[in-house]
C-alpha atoms as a PDB file:
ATOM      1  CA  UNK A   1     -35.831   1.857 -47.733  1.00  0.00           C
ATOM      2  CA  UNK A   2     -36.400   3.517 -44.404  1.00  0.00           C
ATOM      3  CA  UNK A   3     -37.841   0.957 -42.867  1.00  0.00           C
ATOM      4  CA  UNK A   4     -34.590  -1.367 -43.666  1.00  0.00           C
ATOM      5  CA  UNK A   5     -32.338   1.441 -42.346  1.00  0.00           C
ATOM      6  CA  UNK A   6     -33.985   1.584 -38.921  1.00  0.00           C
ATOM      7  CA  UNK A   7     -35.117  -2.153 -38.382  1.00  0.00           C
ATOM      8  CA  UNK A   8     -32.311  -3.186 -37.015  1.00  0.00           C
ATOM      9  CA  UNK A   9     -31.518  -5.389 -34.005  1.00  0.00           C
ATOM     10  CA  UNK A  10     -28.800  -3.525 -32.060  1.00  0.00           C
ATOM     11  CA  UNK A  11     -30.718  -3.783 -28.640  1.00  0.00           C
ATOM     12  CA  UNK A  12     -31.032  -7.437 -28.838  1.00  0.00           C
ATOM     13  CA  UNK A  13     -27.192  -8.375 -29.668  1.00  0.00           C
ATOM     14  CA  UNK A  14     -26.076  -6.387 -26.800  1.00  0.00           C
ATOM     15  CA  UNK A  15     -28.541  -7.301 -24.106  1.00  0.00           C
ATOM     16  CA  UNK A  16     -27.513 -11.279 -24.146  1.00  0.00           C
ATOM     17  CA  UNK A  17     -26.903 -11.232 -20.480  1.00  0.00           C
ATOM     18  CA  UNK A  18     -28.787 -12.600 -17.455  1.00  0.00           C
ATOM     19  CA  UNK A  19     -29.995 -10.042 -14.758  1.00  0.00           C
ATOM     20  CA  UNK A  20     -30.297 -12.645 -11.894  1.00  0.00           C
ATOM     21  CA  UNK A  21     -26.347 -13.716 -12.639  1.00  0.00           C
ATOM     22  CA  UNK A  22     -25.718  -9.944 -12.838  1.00  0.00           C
ATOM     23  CA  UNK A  23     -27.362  -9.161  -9.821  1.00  0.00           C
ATOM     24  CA  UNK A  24     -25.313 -11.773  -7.700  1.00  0.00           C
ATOM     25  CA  UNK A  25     -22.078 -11.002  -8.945  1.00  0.00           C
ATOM     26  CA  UNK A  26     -22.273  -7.663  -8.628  1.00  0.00           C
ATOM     27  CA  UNK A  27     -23.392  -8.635  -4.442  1.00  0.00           C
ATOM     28  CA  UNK A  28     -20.851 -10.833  -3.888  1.00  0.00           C
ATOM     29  CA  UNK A  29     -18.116  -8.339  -5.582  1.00  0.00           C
ATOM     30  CA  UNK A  30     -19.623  -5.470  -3.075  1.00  0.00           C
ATOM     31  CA  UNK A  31     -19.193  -7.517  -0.249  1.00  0.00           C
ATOM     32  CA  UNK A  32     -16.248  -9.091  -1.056  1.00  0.00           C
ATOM     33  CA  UNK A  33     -14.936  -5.292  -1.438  1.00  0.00           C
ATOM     34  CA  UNK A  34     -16.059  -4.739   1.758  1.00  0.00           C
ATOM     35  CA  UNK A  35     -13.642  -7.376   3.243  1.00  0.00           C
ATOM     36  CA  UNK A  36     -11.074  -6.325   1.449  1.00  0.00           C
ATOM     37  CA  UNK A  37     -11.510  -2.536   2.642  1.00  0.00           C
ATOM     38  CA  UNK A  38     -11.474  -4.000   5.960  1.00  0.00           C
ATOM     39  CA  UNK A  39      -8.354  -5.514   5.917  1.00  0.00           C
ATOM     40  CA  UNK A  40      -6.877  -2.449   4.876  1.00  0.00           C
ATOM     41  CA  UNK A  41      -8.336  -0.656   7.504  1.00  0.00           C
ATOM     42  CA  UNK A  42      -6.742  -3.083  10.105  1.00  0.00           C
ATOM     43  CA  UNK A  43      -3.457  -3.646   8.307  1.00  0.00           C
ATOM     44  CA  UNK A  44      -2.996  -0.006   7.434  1.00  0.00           C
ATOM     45  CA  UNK A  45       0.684   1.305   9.235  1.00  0.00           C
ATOM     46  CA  UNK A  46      -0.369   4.768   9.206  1.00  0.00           C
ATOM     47  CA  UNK A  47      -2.313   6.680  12.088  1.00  0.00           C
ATOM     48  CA  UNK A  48      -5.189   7.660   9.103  1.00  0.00           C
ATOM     49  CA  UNK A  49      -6.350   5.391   6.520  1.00  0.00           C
ATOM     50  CA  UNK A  50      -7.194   7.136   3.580  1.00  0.00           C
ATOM     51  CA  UNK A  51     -11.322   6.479   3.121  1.00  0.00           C
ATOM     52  CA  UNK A  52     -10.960   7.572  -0.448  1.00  0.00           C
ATOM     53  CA  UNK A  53      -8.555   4.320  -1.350  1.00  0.00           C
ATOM     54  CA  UNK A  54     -11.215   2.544   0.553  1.00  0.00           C
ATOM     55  CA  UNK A  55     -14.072   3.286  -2.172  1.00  0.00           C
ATOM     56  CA  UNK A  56     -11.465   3.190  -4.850  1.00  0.00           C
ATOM     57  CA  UNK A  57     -10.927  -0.718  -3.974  1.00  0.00           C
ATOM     58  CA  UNK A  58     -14.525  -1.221  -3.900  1.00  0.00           C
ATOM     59  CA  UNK A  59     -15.601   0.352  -6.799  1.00  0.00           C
ATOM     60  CA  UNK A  60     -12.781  -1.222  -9.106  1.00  0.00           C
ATOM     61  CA  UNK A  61     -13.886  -4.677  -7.602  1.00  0.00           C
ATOM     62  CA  UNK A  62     -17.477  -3.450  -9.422  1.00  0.00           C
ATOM     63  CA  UNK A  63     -16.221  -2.287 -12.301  1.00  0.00           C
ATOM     64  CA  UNK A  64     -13.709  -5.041 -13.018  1.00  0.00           C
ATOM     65  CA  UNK A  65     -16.590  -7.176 -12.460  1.00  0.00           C
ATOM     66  CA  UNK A  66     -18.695  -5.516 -14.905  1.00  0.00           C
ATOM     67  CA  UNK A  67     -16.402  -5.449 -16.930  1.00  0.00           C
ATOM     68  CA  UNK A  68     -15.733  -9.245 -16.868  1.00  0.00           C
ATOM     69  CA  UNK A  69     -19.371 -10.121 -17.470  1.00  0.00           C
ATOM     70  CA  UNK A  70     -19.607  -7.802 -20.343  1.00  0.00           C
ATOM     71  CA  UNK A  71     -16.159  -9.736 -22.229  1.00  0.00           C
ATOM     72  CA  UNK A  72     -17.848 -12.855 -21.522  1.00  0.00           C
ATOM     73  CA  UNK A  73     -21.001 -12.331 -22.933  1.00  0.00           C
ATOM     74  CA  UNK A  74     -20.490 -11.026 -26.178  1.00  0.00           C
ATOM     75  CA  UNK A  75     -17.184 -11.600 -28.544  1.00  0.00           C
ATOM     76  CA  UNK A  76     -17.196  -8.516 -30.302  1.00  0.00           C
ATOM     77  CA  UNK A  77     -18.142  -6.346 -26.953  1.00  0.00           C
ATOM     78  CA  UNK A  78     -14.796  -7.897 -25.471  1.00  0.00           C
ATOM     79  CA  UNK A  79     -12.302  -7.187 -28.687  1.00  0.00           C
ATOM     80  CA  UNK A  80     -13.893  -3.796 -28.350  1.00  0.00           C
ATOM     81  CA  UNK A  81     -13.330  -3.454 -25.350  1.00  0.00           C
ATOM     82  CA  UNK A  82      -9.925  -4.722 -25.163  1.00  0.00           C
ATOM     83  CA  UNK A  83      -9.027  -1.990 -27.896  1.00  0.00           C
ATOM     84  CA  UNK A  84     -10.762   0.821 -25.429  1.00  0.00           C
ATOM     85  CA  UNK A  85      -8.877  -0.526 -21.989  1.00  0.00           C
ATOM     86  CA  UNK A  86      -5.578  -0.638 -23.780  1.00  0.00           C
ATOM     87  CA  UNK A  87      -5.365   3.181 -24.386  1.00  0.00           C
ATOM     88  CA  UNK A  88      -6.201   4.096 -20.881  1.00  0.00           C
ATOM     89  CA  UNK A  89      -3.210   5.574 -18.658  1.00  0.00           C
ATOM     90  CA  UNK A  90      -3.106   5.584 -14.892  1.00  0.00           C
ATOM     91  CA  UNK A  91      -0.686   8.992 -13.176  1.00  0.00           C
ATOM     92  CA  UNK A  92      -1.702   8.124  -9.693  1.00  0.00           C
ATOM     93  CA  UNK A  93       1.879   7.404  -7.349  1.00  0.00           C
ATOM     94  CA  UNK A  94       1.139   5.105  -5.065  1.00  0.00           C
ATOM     95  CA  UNK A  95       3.342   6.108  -2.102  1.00  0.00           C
ATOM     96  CA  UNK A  96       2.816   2.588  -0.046  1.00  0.00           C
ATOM     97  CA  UNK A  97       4.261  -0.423  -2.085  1.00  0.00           C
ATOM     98  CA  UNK A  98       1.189  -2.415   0.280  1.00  0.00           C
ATOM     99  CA  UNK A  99      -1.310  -0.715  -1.548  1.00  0.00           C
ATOM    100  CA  UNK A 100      -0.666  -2.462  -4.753  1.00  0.00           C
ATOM    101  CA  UNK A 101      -1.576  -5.437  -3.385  1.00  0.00           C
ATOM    102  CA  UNK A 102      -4.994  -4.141  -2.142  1.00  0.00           C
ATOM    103  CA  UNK A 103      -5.235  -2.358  -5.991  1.00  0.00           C
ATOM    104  CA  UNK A 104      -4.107  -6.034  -7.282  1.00  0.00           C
ATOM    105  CA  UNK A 105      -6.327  -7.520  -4.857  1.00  0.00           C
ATOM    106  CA  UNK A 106      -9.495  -5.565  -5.934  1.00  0.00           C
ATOM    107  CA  UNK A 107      -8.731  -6.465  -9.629  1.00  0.00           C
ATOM    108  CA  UNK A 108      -8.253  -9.404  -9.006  1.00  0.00           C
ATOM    109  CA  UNK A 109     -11.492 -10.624  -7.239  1.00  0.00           C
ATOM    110  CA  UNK A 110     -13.438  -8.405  -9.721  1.00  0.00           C
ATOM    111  CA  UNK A 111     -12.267 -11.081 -12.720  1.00  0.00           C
ATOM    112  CA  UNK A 112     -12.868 -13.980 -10.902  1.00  0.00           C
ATOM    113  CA  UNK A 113     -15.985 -13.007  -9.769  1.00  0.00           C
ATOM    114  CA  UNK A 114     -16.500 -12.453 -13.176  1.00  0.00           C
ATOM    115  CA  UNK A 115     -15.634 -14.854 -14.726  1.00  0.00           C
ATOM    116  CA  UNK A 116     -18.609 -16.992 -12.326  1.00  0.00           C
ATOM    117  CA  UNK A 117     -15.881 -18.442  -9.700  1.00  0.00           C
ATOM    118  CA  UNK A 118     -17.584 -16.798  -6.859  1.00  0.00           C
ATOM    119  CA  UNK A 119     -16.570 -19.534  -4.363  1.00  0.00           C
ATOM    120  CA  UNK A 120     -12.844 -19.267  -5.850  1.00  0.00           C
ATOM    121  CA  UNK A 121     -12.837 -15.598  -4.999  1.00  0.00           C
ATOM    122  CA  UNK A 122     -14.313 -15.878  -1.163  1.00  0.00           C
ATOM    123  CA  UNK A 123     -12.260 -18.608  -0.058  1.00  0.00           C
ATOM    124  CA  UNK A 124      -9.003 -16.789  -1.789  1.00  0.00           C
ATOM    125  CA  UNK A 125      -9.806 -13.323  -0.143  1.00  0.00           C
ATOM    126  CA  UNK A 126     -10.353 -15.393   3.220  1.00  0.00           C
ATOM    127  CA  UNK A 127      -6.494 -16.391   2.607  1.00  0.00           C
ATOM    128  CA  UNK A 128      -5.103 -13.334   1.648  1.00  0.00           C
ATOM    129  CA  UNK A 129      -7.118 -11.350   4.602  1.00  0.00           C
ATOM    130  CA  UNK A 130      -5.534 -13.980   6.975  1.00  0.00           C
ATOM    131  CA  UNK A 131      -1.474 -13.946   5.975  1.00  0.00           C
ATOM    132  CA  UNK A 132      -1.977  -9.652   5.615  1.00  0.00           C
ATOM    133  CA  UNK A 133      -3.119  -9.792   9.369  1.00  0.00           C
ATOM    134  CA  UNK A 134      -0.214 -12.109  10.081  1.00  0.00           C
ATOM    135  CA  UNK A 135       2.193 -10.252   8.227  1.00  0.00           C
ATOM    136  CA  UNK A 136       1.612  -6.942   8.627  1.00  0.00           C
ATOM    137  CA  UNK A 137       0.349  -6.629  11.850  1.00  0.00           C
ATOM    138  CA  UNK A 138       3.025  -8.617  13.062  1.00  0.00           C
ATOM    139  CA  UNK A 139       5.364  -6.674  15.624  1.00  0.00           C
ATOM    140  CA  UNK A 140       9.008  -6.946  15.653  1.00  0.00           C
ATOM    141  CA  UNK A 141      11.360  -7.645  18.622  1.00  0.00           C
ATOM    142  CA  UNK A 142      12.928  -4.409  17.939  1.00  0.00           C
ATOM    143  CA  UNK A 143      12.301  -0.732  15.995  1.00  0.00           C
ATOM    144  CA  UNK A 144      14.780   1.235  13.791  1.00  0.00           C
ATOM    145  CA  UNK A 145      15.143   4.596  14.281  1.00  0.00           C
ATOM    146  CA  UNK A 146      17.016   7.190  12.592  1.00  0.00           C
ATOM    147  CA  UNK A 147      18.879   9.585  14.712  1.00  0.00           C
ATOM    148  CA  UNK A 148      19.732  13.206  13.818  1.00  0.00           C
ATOM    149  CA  UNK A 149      23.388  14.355  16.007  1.00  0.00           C
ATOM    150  CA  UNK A 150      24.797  17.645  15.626  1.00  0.00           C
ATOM    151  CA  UNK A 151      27.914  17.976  17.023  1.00  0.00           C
ATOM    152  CA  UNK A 152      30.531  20.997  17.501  1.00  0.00           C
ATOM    153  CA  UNK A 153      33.511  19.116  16.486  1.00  0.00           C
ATOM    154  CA  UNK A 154      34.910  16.062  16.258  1.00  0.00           C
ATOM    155  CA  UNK A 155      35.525  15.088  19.479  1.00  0.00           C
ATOM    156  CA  UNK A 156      31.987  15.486  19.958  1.00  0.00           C
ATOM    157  CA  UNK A 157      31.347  13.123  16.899  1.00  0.00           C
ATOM    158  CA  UNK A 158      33.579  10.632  17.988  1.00  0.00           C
ATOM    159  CA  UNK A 159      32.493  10.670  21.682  1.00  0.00           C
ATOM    160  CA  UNK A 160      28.514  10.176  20.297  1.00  0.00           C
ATOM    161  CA  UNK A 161      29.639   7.220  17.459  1.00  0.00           C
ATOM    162  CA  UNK A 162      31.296   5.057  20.524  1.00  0.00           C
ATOM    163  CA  UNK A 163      28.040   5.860  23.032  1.00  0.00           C
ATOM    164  CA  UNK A 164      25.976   4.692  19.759  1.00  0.00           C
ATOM    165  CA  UNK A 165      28.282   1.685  19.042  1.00  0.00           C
ATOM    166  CA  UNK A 166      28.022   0.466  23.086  1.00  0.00           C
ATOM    167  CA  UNK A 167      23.798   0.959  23.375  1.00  0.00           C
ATOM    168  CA  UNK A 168      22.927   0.142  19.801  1.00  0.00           C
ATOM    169  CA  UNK A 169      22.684  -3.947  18.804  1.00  0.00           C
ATOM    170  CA  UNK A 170      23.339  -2.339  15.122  1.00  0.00           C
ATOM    171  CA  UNK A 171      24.454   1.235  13.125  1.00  0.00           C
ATOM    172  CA  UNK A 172      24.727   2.428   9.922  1.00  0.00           C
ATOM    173  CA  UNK A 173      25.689   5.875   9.298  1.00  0.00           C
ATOM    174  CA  UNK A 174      23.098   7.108   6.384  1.00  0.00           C
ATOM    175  CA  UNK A 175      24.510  10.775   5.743  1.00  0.00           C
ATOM    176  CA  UNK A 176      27.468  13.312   6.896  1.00  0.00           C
ATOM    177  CA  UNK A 177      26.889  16.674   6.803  1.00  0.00           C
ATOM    178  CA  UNK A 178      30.101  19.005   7.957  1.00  0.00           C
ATOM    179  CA  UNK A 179      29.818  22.916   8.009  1.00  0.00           C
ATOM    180  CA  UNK A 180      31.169  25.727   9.994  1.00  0.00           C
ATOM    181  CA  UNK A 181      29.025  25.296  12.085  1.00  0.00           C
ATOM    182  CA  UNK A 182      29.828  22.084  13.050  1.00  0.00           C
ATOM    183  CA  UNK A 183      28.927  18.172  11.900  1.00  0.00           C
ATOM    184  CA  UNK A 184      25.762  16.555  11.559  1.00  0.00           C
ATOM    185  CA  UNK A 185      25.165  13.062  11.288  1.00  0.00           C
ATOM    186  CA  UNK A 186      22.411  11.060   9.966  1.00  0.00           C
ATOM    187  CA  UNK A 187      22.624   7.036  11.627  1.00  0.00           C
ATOM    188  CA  UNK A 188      20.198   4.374  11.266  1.00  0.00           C
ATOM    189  CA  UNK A 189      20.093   2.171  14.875  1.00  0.00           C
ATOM    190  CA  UNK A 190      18.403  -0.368  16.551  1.00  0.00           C
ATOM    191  CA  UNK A 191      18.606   0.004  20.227  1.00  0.00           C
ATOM    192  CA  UNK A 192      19.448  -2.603  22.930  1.00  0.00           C
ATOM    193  CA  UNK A 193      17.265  -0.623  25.667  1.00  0.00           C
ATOM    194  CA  UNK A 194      14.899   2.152  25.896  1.00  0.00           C
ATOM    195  CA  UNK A 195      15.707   5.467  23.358  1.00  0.00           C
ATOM    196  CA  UNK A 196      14.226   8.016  26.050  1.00  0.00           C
ATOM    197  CA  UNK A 197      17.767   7.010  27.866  1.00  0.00           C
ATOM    198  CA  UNK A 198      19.312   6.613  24.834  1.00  0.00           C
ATOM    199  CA  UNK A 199      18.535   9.983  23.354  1.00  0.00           C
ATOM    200  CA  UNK A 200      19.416  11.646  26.836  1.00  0.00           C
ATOM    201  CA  UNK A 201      22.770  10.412  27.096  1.00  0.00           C
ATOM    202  CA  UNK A 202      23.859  11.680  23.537  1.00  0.00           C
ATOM    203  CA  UNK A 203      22.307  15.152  24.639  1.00  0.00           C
ATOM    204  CA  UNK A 204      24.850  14.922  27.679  1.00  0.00           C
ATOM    205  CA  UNK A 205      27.492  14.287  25.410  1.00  0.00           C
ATOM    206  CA  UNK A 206      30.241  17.620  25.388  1.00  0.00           C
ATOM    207  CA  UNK A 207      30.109  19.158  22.046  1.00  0.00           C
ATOM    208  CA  UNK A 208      26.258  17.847  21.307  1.00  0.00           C
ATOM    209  CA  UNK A 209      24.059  20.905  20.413  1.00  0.00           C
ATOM    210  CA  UNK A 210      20.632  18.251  19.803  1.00  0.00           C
ATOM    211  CA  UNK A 211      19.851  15.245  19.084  1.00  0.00           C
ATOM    212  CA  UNK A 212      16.962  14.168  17.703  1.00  0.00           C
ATOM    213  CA  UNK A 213      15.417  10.385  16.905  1.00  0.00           C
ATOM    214  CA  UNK A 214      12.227   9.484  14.889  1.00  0.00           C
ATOM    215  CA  UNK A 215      11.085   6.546  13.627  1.00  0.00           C
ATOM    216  CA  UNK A 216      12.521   4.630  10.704  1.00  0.00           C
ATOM    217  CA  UNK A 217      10.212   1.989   8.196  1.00  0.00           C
ATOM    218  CA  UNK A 218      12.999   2.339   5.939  1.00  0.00           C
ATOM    219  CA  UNK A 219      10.554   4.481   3.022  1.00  0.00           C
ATOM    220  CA  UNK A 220      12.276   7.927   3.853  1.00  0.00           C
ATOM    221  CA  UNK A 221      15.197   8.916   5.047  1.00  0.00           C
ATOM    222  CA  UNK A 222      16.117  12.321   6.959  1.00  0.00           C
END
């Protein structure tokens, strides 16, 4: 009776897989991780990219791929699995909207490498890496800025609005603040010439305690 309880052939149901397919999909997910941590790198708009989201893309291009081979190999491994994966919860914010794509990106390739289509997945990252170099390291003919005015009164505002209305090729006003102390405005502009002269000749203004101008990607506002 013993004998029947332990002779049983767990081992050999689970380990249906081949180690030579394993070992090159696991390689070409690593380097193709690699690429796409590169093309962060070089697309990223910050000043720092964040080497932590670097590894994160990497590794999930692993484990998806693991992942993948493990579904495919075994039917009951995969409807387990599917069970397991379905109860997991992510709470990381992602702050950049671009970094999805690099998370989607990652996922992505990790399935299709997967799933065996290893030329699929090179000659798709090559595409992706090439329009995200276009795209996002492409530079516009001019920059938005948001610029901070606080005026004394509001002659001073009205004086600074028609200065901003004759250098600016566009203005929105994003927020009024009026106190005793005065008024302070909050306008979204895109200049016509440089905003070192720009920014000095609203200082100038009568009425203009400071002015201040920083640049605006349109994710914040001031």
């Amino acid at each position: 009776m013993l004998e029947q309880i332990l002779d049983f052939n767990y081992l050999n149901k689970i380990a249906t897989f081949s180690l030579p397919d394993m070992i090159v999909a696991l390689f070409a997910s690593f380097t193709i991780g690699l690429f796409i941590f590169f093309v962060y790198t070089k697309t990223y708009r910050g000043v720092m990219t964040s080497s932590s989201f670097g590894i994160t893309l990497i590794a999930m291009n692993l484990i998806t791929t693991l992942v993948i081979l493990t579904v495919s190999s075994n039917l009951i491994i995969s409807l387990g699995m599917v069970g397991a994966l379905s109860i997991v919860r992510f709470r990381t914010v992602v702050k950049e909207p671009l970094d999805l794509v690099y998370l989607f990106w990652s996922i992505t390739v990790g399935i299709i490498v997967g799933a065996g289509l290893v030329t699929l997945a090179v000659l798709g990252s090559v595409v992706i890496g090439l329009i995200l170099f276009i795209f996002v390291n492409r530079k516009t003919r001019d920059t938005p800025y948001v610029v901070v005015i606080s005026c004394d009164g509001e002659r001073a505002e009205a004086l600074s609005l028609a200065l901003i209305k004759r250098q600016t090729k566009k203005h929105v006003i994003k927020a009024k603040n009026v106190s005793k102390n005065g008024v302070e405005l909050s306008i979204e502009v895109r200049l016509r010439e440089s905003s070192s002269q720009f920014i000095n000749a609203l200082t100038e203004i009568d009425g203009v305690s400071s002015a201040t101008m920083v640049s605006y990607n349109g994710d914040y506002y001031l």
